[in-house]
Protein backbone atom coordinates (compact mmCIF):
# COMPACT_ATOMS: atom_id res chain seq x y z
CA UNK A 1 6.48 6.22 3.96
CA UNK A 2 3.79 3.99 2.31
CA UNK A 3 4.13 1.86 5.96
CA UNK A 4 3.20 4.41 7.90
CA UNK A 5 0.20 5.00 5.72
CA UNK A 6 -0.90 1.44 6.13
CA UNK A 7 -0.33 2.09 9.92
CA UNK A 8 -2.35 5.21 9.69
CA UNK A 9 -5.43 3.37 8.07
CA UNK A 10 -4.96 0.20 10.56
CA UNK A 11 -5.26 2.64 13.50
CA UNK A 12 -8.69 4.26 12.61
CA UNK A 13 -7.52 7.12 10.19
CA UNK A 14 -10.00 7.80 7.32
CA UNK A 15 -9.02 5.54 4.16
CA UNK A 16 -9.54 6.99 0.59
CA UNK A 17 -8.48 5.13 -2.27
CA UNK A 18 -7.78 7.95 -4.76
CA UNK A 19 -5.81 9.70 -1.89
CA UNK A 20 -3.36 6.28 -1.11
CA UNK A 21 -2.96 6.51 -5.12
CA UNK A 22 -1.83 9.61 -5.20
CA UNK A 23 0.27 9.36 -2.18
CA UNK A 24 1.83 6.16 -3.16
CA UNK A 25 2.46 7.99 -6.99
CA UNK A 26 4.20 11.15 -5.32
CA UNK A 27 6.39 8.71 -2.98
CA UNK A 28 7.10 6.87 -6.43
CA UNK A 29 8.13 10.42 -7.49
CA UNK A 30 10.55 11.82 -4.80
CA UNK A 31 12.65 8.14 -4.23
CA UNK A 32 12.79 7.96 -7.97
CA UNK A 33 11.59 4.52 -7.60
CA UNK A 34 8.46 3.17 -8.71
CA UNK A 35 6.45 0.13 -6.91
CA UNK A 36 4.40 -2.50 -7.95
CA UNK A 37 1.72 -1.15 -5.84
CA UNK A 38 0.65 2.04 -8.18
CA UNK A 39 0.36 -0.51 -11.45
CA UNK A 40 -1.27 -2.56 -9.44
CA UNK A 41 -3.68 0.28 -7.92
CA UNK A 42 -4.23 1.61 -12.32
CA UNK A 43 -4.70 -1.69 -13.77
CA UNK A 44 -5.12 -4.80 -10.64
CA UNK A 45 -7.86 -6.39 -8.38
CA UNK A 46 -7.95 -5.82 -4.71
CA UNK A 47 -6.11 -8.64 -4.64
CA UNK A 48 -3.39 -7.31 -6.57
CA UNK A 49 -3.08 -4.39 -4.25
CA UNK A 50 -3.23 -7.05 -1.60
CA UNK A 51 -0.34 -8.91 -2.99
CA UNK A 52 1.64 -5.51 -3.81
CA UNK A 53 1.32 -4.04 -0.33
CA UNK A 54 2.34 -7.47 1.09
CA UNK A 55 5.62 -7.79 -1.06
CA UNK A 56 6.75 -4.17 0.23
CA UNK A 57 5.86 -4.95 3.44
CA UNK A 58 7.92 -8.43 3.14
CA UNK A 59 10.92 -5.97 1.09
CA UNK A 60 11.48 -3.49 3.39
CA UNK A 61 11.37 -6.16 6.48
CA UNK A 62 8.49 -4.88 8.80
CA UNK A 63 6.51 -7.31 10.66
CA UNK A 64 4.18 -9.66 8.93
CA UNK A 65 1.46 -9.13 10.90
CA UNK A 66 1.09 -5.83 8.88
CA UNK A 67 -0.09 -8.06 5.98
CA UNK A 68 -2.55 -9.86 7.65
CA UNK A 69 -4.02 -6.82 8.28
CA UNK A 70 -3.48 -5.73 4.62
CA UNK A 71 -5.22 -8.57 3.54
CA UNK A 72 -7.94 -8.54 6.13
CA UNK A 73 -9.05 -4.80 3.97
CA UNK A 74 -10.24 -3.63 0.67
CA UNK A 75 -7.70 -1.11 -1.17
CA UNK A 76 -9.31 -0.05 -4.31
């Protein structure tokens, strides 16, 4: 799941932009369901990522302290 990737990075695990886009696009693939976050990752700012991230994190009711960490980062 795209939170336990943002988990991942928050708890020291190497972070590689190309690699979250890919895993992000694949996760896209196999819920059938595409995000915000991968147009925002082809086309957006960091803070669009930012902002992205944030609203998934917000959707899918995890804690909010995982965006201030989101936002505390650079994505792209």
């Amino acid at each position: 799941m795209i939170v336990d990737l943002i988990l991942n990075r928050k708890d020291g695990e190497p972070y590689n932009a190309k690699d979250t886009y890919i895993y992000i696009t694949e996760h896209e693939s196999i819920f059938n369901k595409e995000y915000p976050i991968s147009r925002a990752f082809d086309g957006g700012t960091n803070k669009d990522v930012q902002n992205a991230l944030s609203q998934y994190i917000t959707d899918g009711g995890y804690s909010s302290k995982i965006i201030d960490y989101i936002r505390s980062v650079d994505w792209v």
